[in-house]
C-alpha atoms as a PDB file:
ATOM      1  CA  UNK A   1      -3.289  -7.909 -13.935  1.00  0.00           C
ATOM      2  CA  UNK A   2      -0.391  -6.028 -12.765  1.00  0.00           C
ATOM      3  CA  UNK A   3      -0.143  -6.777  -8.835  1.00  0.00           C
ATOM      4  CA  UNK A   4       3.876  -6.253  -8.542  1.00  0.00           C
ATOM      5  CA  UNK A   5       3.351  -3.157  -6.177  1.00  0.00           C
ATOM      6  CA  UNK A   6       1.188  -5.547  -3.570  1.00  0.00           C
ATOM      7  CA  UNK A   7       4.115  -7.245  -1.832  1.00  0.00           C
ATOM      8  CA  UNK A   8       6.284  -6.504   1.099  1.00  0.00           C
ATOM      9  CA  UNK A   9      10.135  -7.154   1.147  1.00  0.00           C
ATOM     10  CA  UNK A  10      11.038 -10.085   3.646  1.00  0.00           C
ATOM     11  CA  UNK A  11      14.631 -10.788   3.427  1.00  0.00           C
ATOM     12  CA  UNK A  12      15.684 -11.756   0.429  1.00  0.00           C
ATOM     13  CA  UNK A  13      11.870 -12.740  -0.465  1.00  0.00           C
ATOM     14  CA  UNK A  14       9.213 -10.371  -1.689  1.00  0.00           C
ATOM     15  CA  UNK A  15       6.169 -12.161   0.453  1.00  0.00           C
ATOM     16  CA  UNK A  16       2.443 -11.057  -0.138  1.00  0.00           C
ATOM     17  CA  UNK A  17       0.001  -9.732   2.252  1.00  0.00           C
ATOM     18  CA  UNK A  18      -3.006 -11.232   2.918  1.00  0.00           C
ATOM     19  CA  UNK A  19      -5.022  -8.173   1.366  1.00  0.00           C
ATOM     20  CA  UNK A  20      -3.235  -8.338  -1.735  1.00  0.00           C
ATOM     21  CA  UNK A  21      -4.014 -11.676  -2.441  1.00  0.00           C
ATOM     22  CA  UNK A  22      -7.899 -11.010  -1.689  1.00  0.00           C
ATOM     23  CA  UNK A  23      -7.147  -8.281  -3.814  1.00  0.00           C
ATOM     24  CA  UNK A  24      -5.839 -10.506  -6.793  1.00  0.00           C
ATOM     25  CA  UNK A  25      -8.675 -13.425  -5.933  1.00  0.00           C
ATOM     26  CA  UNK A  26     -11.792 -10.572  -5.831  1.00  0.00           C
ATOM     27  CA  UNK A  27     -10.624  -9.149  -9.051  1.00  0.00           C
ATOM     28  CA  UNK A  28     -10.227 -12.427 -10.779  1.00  0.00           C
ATOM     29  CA  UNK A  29     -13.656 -13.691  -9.418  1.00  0.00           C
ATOM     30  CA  UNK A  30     -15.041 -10.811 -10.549  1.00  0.00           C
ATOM     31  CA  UNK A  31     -13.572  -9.727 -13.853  1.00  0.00           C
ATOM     32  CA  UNK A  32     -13.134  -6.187 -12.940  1.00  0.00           C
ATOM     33  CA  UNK A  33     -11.268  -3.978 -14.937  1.00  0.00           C
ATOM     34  CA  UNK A  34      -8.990  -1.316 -12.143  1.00  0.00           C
ATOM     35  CA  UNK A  35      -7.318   1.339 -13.299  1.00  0.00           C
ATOM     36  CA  UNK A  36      -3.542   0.898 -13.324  1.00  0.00           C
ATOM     37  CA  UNK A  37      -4.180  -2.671 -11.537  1.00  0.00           C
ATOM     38  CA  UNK A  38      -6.154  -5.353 -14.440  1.00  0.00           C
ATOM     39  CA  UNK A  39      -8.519  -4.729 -17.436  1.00  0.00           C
ATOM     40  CA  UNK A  40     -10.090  -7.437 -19.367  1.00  0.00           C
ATOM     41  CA  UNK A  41      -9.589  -7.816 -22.536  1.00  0.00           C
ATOM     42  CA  UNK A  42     -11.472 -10.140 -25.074  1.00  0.00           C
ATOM     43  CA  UNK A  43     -10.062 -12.848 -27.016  1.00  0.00           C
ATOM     44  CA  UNK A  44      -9.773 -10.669 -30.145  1.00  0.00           C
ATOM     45  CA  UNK A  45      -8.084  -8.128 -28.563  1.00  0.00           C
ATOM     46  CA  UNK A  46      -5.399 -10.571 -27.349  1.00  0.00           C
ATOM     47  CA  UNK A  47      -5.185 -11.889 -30.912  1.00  0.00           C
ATOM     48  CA  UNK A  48      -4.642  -8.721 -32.415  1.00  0.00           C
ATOM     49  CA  UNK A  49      -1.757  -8.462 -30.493  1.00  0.00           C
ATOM     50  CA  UNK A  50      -0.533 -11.416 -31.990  1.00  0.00           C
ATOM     51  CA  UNK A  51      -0.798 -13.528 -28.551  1.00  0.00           C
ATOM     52  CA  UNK A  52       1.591 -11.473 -26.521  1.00  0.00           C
ATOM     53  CA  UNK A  53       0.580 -11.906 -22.951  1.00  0.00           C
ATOM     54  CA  UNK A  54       3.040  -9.305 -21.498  1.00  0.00           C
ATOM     55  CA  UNK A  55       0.976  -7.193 -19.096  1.00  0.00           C
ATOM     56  CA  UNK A  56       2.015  -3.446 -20.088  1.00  0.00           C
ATOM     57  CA  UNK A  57       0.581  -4.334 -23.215  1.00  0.00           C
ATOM     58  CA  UNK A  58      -2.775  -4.096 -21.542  1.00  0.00           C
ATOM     59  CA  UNK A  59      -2.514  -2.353 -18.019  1.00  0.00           C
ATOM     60  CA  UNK A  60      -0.830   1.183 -17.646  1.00  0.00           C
ATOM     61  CA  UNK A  61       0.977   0.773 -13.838  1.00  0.00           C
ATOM     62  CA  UNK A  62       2.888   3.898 -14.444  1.00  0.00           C
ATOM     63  CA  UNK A  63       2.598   6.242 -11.606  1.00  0.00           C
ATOM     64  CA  UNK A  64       1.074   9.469 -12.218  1.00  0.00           C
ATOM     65  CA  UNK A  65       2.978  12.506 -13.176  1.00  0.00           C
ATOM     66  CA  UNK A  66       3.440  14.711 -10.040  1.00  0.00           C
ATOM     67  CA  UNK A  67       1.561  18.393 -10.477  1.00  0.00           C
ATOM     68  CA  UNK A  68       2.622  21.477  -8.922  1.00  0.00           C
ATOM     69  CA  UNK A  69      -0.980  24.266  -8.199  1.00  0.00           C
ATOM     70  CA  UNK A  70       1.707  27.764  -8.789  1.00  0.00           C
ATOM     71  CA  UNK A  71      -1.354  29.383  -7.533  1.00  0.00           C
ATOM     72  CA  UNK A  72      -1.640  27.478  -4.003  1.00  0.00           C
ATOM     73  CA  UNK A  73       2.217  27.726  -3.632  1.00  0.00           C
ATOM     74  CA  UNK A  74       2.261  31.256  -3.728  1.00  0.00           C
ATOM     75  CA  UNK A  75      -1.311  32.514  -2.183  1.00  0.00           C
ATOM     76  CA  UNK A  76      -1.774  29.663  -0.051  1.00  0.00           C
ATOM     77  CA  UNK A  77      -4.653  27.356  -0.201  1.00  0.00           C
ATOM     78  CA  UNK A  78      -5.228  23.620  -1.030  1.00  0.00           C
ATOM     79  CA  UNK A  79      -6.293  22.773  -4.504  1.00  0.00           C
ATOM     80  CA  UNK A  80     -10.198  20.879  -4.174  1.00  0.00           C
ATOM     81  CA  UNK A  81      -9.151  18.707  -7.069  1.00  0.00           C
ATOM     82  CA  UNK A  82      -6.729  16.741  -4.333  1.00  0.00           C
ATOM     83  CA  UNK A  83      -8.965  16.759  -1.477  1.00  0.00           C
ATOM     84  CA  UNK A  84     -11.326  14.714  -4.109  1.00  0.00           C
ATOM     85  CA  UNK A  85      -8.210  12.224  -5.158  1.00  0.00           C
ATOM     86  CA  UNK A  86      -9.379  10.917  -1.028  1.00  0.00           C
ATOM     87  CA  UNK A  87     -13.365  10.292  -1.969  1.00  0.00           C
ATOM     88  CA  UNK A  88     -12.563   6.823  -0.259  1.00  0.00           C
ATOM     89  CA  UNK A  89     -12.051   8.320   3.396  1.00  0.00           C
ATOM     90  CA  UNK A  90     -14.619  10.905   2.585  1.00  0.00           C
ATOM     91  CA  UNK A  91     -17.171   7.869   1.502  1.00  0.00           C
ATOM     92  CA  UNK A  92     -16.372   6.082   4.878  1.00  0.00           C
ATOM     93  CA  UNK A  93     -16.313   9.488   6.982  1.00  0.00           C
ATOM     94  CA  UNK A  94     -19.064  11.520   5.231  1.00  0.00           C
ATOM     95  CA  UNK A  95     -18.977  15.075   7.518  1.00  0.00           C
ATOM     96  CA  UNK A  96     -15.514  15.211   8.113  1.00  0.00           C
ATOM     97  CA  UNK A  97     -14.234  16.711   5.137  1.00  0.00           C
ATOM     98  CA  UNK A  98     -16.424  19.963   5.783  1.00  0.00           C
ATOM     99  CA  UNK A  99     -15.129  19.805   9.637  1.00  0.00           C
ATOM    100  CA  UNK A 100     -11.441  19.320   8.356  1.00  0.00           C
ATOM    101  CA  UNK A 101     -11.673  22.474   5.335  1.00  0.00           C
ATOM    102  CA  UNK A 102     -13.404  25.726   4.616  1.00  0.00           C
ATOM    103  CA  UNK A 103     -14.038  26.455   1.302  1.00  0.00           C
ATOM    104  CA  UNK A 104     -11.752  29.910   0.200  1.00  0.00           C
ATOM    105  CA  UNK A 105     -12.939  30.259  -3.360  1.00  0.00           C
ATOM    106  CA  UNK A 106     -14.713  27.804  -6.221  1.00  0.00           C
ATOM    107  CA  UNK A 107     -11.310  25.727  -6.248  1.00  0.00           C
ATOM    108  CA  UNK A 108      -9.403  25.996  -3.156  1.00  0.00           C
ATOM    109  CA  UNK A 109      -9.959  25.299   0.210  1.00  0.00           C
ATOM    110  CA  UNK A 110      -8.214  25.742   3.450  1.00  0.00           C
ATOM    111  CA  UNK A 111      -7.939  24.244   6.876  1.00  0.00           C
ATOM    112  CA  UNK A 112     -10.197  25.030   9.510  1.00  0.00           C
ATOM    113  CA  UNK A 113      -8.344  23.697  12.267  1.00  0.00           C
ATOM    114  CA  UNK A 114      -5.077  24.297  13.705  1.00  0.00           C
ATOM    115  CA  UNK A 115      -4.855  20.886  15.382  1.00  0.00           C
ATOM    116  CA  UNK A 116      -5.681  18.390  12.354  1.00  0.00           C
ATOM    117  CA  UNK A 117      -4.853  15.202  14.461  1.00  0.00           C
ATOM    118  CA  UNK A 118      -7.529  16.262  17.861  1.00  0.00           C
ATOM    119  CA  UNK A 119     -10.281  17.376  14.997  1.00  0.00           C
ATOM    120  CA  UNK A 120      -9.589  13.902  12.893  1.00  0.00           C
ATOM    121  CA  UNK A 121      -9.724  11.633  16.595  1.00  0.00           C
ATOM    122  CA  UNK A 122     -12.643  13.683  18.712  1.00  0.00           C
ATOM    123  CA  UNK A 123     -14.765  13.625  15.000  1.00  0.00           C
ATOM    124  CA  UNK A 124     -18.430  11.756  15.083  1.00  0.00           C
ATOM    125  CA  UNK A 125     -17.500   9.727  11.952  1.00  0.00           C
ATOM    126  CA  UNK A 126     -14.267   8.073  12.601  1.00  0.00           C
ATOM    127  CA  UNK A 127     -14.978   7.356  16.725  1.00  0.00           C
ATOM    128  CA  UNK A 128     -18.440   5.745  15.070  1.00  0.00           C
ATOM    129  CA  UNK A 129     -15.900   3.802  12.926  1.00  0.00           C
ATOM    130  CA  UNK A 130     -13.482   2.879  15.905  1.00  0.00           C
ATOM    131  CA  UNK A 131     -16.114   1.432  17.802  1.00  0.00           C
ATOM    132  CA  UNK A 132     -17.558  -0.394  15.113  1.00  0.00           C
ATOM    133  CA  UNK A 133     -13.920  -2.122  14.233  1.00  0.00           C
END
């Protein structure tokens, strides 16, 4: 398990938050293999590798290379492919994604509103959620 990005600086101390540590205990408990976070390996596996316990060996925490759509920069548009990188918020807000974008061709979208922040706060979905936290 690689959890050296869940921490917050205090001081001189790097201190971590309550959700990492759930994080760390839930994915112990469980066993679960994350991408870029833990993967379990067997016994052989770890054997192969002649014991070494180092945790690159096993779990890729590199961040992702950065990509640059040409196309969207220079005829506008937002690529779909990261409006889908947020299936999280559109799993917890199901209809807000089609009141946020309008579709402008198989692979780009655009926004439908020009006040993002009013459209995102008056929405169905996340007042539903505000009243439920």
């Amino acid at each position: 398990m690689d959890a050296s990005k869940g921490f917050e600086k205090v001081g001189k101390n790097n201190k971590l938050k309550a959700s990492d540590i759930k994080k760390i205990a839930d994915t112990v408990i469980k066993r679960e293999t994350l991408a870029k976070y833990s993967k379990v390996v067997s016994r052989e596996t770890i054997r192969e590798n002649g014991y070494n316990l180092n945790i690159p060996r096993y779990v890729d925490s590199s961040p992702e290379d950065e990509s640059f759509d040409i196309y969207a920069t220079m005829f506008g548009g937002i690529p779909k492919y990261e409006i889908d990188k947020l299936k999280v918020y559109w799993q917890a807000f199901p209809t807000l994604k089609t009141a946020l974008f309008d579709d402008i061709s198989s692979e780009y979208t655009d926004i439908k509103s020009d006040n993002i922040k009013q459209t995102i706060t008056q929405h169905s979905d996340v007042k539903t959620f505000i009243d439920t936290v």
